[in-house]
Protein backbone atom coordinates (compact mmCIF):
# COMPACT_ATOMS: atom_id res chain seq x y z
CA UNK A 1 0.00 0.00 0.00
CA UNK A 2 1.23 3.33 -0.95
CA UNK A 3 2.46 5.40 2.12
CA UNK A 4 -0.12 8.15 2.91
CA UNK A 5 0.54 10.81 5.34
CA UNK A 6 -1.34 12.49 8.24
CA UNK A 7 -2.10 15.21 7.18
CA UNK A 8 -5.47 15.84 9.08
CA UNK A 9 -4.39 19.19 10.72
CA UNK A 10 -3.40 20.56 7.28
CA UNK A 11 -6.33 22.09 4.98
CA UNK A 12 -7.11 19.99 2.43
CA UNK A 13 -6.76 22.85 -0.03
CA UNK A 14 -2.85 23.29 1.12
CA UNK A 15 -2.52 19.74 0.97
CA UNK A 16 -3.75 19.41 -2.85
CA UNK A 17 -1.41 22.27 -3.92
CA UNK A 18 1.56 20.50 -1.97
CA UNK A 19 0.81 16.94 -4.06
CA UNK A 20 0.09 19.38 -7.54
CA UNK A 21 3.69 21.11 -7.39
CA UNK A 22 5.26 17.63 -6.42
CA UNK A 23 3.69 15.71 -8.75
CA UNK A 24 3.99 18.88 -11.74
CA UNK A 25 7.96 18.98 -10.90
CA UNK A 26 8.37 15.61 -10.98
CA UNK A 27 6.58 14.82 -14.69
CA UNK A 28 8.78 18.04 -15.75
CA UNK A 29 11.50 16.29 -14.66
CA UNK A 30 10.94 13.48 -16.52
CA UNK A 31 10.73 15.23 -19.99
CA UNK A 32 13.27 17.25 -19.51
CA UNK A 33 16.00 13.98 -18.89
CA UNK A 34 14.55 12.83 -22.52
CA UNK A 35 15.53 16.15 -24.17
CA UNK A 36 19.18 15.63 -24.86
CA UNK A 37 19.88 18.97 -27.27
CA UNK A 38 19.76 21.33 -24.57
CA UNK A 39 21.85 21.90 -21.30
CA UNK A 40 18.68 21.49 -18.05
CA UNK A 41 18.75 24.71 -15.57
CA UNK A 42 16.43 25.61 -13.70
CA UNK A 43 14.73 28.75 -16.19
CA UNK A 44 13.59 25.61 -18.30
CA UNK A 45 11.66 23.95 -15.64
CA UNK A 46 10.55 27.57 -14.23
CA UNK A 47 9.32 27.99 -18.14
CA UNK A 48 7.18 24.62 -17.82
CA UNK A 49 5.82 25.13 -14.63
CA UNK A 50 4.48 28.79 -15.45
CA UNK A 51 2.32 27.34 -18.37
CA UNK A 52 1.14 24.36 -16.59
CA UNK A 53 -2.50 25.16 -15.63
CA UNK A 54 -2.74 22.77 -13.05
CA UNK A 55 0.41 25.25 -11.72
CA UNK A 56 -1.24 28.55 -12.14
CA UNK A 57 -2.06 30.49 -9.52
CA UNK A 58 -0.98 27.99 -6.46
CA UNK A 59 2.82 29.58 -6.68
CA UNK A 60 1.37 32.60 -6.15
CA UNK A 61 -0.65 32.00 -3.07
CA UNK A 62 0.92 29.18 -1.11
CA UNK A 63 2.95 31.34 0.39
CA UNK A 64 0.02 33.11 2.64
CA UNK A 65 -1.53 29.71 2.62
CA UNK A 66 1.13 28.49 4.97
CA UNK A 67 1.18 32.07 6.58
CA UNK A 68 -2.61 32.16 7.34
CA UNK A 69 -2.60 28.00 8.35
CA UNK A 70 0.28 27.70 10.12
CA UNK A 71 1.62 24.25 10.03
CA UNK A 72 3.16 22.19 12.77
CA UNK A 73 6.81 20.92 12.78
CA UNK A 74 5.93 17.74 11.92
CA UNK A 75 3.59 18.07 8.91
CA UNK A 76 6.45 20.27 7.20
CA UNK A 77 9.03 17.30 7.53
CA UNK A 78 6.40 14.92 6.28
CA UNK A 79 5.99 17.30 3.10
CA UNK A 80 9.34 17.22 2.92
CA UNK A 81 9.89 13.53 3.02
CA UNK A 82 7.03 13.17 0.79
CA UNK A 83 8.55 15.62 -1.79
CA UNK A 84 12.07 13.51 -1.32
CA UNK A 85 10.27 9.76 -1.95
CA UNK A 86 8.82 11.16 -5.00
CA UNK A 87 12.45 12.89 -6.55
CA UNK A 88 13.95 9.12 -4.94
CA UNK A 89 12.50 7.11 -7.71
CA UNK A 90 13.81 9.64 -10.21
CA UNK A 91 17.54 10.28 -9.68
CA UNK A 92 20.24 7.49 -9.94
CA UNK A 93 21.44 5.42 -7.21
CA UNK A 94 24.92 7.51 -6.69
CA UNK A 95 22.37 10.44 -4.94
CA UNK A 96 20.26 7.59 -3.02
CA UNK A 97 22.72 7.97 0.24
CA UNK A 98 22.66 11.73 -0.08
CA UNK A 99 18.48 11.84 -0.01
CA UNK A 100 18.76 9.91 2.96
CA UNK A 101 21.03 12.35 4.73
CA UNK A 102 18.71 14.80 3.85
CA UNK A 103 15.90 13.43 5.19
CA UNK A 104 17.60 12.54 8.77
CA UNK A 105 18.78 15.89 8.82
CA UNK A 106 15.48 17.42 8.03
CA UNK A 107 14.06 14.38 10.76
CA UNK A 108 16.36 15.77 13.69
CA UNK A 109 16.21 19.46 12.93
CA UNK A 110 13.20 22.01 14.17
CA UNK A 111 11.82 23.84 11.43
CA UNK A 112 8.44 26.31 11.46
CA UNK A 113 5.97 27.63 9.24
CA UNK A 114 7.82 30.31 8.23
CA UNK A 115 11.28 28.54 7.43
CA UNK A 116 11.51 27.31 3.50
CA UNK A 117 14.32 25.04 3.81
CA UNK A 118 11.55 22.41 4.26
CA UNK A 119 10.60 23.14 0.69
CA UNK A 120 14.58 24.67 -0.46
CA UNK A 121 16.08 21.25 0.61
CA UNK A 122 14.31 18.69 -1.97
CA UNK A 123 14.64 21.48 -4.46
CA UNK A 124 18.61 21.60 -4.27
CA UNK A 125 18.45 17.75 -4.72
CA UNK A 126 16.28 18.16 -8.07
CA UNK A 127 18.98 21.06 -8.85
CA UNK A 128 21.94 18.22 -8.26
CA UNK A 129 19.69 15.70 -10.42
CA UNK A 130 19.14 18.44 -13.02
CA UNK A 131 23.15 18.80 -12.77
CA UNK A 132 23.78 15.24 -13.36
CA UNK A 133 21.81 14.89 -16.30
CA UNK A 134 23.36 17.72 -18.21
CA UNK A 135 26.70 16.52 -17.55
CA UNK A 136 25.88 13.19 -18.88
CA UNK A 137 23.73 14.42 -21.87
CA UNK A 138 26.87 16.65 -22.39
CA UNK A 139 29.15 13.62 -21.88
CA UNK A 140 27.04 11.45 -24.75
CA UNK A 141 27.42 14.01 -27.41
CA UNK A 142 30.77 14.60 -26.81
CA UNK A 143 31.39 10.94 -27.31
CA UNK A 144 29.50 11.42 -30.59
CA UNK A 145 31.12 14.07 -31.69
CA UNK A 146 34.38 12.80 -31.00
CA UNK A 147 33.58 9.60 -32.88
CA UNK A 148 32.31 11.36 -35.68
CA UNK A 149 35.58 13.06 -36.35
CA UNK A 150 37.18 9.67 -36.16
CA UNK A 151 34.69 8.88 -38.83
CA UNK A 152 35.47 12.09 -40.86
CA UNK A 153 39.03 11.49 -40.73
CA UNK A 154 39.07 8.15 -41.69
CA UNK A 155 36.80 8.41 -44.53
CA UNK A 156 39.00 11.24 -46.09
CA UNK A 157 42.08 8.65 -45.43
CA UNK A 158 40.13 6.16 -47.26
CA UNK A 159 39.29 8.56 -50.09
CA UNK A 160 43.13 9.64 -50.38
CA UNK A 161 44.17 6.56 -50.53
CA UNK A 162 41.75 5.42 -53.52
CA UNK A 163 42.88 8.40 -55.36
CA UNK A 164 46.51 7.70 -54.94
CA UNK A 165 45.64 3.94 -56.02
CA UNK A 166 44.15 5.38 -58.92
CA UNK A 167 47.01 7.70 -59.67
CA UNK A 168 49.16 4.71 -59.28
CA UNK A 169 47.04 2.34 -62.08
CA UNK A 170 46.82 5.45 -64.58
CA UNK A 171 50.95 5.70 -64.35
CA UNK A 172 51.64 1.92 -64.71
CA UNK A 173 49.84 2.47 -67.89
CA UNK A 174 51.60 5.26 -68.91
CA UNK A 175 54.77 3.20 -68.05
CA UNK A 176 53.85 -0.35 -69.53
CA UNK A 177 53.26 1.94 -72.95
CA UNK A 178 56.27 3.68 -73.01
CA UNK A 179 57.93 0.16 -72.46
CA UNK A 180 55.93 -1.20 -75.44
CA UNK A 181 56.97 1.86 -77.18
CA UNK A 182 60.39 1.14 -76.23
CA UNK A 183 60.64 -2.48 -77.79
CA UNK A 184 58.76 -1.23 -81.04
CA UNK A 185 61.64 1.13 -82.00
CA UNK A 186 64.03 -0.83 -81.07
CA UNK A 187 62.54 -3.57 -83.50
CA UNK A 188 61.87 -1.15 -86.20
CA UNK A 189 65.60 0.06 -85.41
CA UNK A 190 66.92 -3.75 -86.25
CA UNK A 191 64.57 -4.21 -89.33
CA UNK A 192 65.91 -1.03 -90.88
CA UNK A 193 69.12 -1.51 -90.54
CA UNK A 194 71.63 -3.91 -92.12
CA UNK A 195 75.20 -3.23 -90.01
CA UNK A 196 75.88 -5.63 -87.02
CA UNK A 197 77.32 -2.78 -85.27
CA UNK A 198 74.75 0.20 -85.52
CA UNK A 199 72.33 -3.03 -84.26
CA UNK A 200 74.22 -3.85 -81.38
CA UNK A 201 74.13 -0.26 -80.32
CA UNK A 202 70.51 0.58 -80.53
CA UNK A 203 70.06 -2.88 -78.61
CA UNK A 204 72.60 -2.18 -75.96
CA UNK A 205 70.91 1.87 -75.76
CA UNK A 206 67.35 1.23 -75.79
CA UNK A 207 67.87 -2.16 -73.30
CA UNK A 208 69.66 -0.16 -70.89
CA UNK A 209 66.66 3.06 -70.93
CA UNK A 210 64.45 0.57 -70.12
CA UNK A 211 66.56 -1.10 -67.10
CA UNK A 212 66.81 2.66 -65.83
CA UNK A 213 62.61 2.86 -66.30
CA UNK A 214 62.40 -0.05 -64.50
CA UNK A 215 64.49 0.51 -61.53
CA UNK A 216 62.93 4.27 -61.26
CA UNK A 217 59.48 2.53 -61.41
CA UNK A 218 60.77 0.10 -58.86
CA UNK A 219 62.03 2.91 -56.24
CA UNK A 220 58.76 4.74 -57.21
CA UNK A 221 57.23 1.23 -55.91
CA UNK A 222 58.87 0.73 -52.99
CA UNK A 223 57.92 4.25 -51.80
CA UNK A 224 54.39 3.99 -52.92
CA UNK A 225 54.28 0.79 -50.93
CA UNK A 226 55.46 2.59 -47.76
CA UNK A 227 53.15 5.24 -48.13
CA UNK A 228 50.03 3.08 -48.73
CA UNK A 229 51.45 0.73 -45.35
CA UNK A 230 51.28 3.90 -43.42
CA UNK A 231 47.97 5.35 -44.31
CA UNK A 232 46.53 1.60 -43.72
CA UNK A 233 48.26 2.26 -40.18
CA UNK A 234 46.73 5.13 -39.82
CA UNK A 235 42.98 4.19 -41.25
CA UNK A 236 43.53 0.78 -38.38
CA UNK A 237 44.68 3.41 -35.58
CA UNK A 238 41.28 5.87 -36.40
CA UNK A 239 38.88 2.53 -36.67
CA UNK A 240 40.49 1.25 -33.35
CA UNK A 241 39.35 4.51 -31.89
CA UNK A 242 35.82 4.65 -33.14
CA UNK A 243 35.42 1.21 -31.84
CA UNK A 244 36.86 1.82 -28.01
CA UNK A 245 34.68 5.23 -28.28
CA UNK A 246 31.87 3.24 -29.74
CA UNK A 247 32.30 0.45 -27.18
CA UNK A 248 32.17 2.82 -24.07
CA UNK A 249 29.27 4.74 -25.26
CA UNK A 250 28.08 1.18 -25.25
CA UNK A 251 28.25 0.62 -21.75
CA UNK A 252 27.16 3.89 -20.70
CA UNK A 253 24.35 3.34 -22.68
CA UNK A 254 23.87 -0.02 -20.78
CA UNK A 255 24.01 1.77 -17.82
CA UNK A 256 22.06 4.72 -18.67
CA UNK A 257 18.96 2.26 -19.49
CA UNK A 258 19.49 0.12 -16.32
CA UNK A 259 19.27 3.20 -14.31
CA UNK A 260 16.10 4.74 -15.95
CA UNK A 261 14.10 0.94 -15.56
CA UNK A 262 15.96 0.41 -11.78
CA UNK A 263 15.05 1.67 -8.54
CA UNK A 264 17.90 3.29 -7.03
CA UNK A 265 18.00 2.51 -3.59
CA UNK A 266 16.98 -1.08 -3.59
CA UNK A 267 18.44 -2.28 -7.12
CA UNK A 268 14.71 -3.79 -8.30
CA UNK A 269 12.68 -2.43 -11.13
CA UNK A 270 11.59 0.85 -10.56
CA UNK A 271 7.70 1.65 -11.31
CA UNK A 272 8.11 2.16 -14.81
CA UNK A 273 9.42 -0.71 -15.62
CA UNK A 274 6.82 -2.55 -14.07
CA UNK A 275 3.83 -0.78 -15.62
CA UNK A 276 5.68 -1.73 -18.99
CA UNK A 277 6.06 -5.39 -17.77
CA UNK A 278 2.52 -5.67 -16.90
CA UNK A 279 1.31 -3.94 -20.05
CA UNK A 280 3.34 -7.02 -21.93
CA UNK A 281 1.49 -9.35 -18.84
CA UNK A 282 -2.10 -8.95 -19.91
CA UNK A 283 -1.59 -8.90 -23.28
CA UNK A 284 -0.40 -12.40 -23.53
CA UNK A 285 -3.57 -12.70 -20.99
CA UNK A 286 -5.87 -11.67 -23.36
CA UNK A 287 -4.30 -13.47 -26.24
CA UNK A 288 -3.65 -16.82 -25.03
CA UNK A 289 -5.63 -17.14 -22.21
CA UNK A 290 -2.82 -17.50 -19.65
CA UNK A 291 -2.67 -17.23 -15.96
CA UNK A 292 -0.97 -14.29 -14.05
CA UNK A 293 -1.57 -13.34 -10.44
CA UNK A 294 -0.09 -9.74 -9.02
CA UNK A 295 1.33 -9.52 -5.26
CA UNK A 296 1.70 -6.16 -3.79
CA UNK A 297 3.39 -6.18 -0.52
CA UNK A 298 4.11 -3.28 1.48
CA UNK A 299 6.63 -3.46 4.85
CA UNK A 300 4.50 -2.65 8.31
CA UNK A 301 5.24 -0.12 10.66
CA UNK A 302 7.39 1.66 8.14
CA UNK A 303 6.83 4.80 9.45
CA UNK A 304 7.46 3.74 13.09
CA UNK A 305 10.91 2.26 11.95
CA UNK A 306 12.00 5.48 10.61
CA UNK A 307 10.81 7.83 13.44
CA UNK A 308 12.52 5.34 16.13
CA UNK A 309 15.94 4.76 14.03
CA UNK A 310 15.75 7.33 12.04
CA UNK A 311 15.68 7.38 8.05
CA UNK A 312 18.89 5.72 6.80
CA UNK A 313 17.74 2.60 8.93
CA UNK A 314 14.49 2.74 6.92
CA UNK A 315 16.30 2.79 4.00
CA UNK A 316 18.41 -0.71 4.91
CA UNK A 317 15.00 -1.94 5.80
CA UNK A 318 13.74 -1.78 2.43
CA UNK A 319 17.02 -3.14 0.87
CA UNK A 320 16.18 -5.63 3.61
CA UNK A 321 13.02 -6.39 2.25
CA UNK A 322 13.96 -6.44 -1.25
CA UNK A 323 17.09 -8.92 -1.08
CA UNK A 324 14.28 -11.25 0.82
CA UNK A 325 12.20 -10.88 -2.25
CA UNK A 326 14.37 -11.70 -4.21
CA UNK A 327 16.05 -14.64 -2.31
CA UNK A 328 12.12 -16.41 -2.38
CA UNK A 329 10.30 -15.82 -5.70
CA UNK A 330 11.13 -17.46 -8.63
CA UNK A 331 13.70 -15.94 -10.96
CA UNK A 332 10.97 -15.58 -13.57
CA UNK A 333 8.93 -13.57 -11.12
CA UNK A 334 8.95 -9.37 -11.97
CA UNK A 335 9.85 -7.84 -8.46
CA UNK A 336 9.51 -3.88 -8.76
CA UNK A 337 9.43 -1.19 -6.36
CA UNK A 338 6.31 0.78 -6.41
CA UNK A 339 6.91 3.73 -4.55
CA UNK A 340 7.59 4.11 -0.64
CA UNK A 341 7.82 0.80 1.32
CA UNK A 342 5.43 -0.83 -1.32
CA UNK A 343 6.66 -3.45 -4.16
CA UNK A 344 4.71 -5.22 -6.34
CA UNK A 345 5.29 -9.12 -7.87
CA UNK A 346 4.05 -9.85 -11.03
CA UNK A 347 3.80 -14.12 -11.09
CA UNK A 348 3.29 -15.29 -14.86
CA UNK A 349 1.63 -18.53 -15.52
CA UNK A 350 0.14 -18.12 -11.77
CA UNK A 351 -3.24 -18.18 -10.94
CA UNK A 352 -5.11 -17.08 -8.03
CA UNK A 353 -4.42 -19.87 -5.75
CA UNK A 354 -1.31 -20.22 -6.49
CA UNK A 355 -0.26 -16.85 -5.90
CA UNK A 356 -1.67 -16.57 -2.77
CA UNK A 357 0.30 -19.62 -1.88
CA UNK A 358 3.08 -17.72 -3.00
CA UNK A 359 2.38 -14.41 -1.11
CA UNK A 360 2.15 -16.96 2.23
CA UNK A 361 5.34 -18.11 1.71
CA UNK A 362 6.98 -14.75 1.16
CA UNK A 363 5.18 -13.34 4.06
CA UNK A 364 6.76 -16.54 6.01
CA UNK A 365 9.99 -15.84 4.75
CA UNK A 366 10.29 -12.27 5.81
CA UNK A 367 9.01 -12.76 9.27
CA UNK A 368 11.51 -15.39 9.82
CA UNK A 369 14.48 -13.28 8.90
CA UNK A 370 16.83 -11.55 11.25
CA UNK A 371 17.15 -7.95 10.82
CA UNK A 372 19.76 -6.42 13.48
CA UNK A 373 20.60 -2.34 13.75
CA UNK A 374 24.02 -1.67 15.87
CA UNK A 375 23.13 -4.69 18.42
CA UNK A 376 19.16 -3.76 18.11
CA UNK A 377 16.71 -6.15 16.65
CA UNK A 378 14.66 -5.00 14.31
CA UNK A 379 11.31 -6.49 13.37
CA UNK A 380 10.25 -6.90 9.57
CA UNK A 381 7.00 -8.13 8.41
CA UNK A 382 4.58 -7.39 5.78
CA UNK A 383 1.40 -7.52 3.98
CA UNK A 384 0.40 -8.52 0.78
CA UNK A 385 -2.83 -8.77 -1.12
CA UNK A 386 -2.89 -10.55 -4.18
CA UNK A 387 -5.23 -10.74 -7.36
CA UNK A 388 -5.55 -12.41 -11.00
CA UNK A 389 -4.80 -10.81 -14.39
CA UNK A 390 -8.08 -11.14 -16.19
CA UNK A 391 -8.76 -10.62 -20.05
CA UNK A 392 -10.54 -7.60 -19.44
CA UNK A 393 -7.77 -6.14 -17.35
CA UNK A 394 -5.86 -2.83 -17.51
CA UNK A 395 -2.75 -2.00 -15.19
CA UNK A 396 -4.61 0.02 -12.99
CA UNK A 397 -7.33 -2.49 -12.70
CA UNK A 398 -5.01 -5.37 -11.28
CA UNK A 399 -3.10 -3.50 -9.15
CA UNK A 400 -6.45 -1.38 -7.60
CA UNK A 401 -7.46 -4.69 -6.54
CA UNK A 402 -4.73 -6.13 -5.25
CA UNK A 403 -4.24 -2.84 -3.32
CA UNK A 404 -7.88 -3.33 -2.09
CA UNK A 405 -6.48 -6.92 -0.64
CA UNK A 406 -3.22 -5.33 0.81
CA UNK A 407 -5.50 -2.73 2.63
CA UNK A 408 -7.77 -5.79 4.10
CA UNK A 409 -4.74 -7.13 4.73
CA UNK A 410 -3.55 -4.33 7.11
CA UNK A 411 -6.95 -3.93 8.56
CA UNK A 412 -6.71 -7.11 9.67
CA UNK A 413 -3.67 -6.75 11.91
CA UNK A 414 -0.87 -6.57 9.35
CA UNK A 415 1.64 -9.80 8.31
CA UNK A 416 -1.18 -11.23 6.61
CA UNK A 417 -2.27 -12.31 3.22
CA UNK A 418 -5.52 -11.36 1.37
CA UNK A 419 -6.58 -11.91 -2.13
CA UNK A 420 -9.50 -10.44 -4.11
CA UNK A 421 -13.16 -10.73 -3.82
């Protein structure tokens, strides 16, 4: 189940604009890391946000909202931490430890109704984020660029060195006719004349102009041969560079695409991915009549764990939780990170029964594990309701029900398993 704060002694109306502005930033956000021609800053997502008309008006009024309300300590660190979860399943894992630190030193610090570093804090992580994906968006077209000029160069190498070749063909013509030539005189020369002599000498001449052709074409060989050795040398040397350039935008590539379908803190699919894996889910569903069942479990007490050991604790927690996922499904089974302390299980060729069999056992599993904090144990358990793809199905139908379960399944004193209907 989706964490949902108390926020019963803030007006709904303050509340509404808090979750707009959250949820506006963050779908900016998310176009903006697509756009890769421009550097990000923060006039861009200014820009966005000033013609967004679910935006207009609420920047220029929340301020005496919050004046005119006042709000309590506590419900500006849980708008805080609710701003940070939401910007946590956007940047990459290397700013993971740094959100925590922010939220355990917005958790220990006393901040009022008229202090914005509540609201400044989460907005210099976005500005980091924002940071990071210009520099990489930079890095990636520099890589291109860079290999294009490899390309460039080597293509005009390529081009020289056909032109020289041809150069080369058109002169051993030139030379094989002049040898021709050569021989045709010097046969006319011995047909025309009748004195042994003036033979000999026209023989002896014209033989040894064409051993001086001939070893000028052969030094003209020899240094042609170097020449075309080095510019092959060369062309190798500018091909091994595209490919090592080609190769390591490659892997960042790889990387890039791991990070954008991963959650960062706990290393599982991130939300995203697993609407786009349950998409795939119910379409074989409705084509072939398969089984799939959907778990969503959610870790109890996750706010108490964070207010007694404070917020980098609940962050082991749910890498806790997440390793003992993955440790008892099936390594066919799609384990994703929802949002908060809530992940969700896709099961193919499961039905109904058989994922609630499974959701017992993981619920087992995780109660049975040991989870220690600097000498301290710390209790894990969880809930999970559970529900069948149907042919009918969309992704927010399968997962509304089996967040219906997981609710019944808190109601009901929490560790427990519930399916549908």
């Amino acid at each position: 189940m989706a964490k949902e704060l108390d926020i019963k002694e803030v007006s709904p109306e303050f509340a509404k604009k808090i979750f707009t502005i959250a949820d506006e930033v963050l779908n900016i956000l998310k176009d903006l890391s697509l756009e890769n021609k421009t550097r990000i800053n923060s006039r861009q997502i200014a820009e966005r946000m000033l013609v967004q008309e679910s935006l207009k008006g609420l920047l220029n009024d929340i301020h005496t909202i919050t004046e005119d309300q006042g709000i309590e300590d506590g419900r500006l660190k849980d708008l805080s931490n609710l701003l940070l979860d939401k910007f946590t399943e956007l940047v990459p894992s290397s700013m993971a430890g740094k959100l925590g630190d922010l939220k355990d030193a917005l958790h220990n610090k006393t901040l009022d109704s008229s202090s914005h570093e509540w609201i400044d804090s989460p907005v210099a992580v976005v500005k980091t984020y924002i940071n990071s994906i210009s520099n990489r968006n930079n890095e990636l077209e520099d890589f291109l660029n860079q290999a294009m000029e490899h390309i460039s160069s080597s293509e005009e190498n390529t081009t020289r060195e056909l032109y020289l070749q041809k150069k080369r063909i058109n002169e051993d013509i030139v030379f094989e006719n002049s040898i021709f030539s050569t021989i045709d005189d010097m046969r006319s020369s011995i047909n025309s004349s009748g004195n042994v002599n003036d033979i000999s000498s026209t023989v002896t001449k014209m033989i040894d102009d064409i051993y001086n052709r001939m070893r000028m074409r052969s030094q003209e060989n020899r240094q042609r041969l170097s020449e075309t050795e080095k510019a092959l040398q060369e062309i190798s040397s500018r091909m091994s560079d595209i490919k090592r350039d080609a190769d390591e935008l490659r892997r960042k590539s790889k990387w890039i695409e791991y990070e954008s379908n991963h959650d960062a803190l706990t290393g599982v699919y991130n939300r995203k991915a697993y609407e786009k894996k349950m998409e795939e889910v119910l379409a074989d569903v409705s084509r072939y009549g398969v089984a799939a069942s959907l778990l969503v479990c959610d870790l109890d007490l996750f706010t108490d764990i964070n207010n007694k050991w404070g917020h980098k604790l609940g962050d082991l927690a749910l890498k806790k939780l997440a390793t003992l996922i993955q440790e008892r499904m099936r390594t066919n089974d799609f384990i994703a990170r929802y949002g908060g302390e809530e992940f969700a299980i896709i099961l193919p060729h499961t039905d109904i029964i058989g994922g609630f069999t499974a959701g017992e056992r993981l619920r087992a599993y995780v109660d049975n594990a040991k989870f220690t904090y600097k000498g301290d144990t710390v209790p894990l358990t969880v809930s999970v309701g559970v529900s069948s793809c149907r042919k009918d199905d969309d992704v927010a139908a399968v997962f509304k029900r089996a967040d219906s379960a997981l609710r019944l399944a808190k109601k009901s004193g929490r560790n427990k398993v519930k399916s549908e209907g």
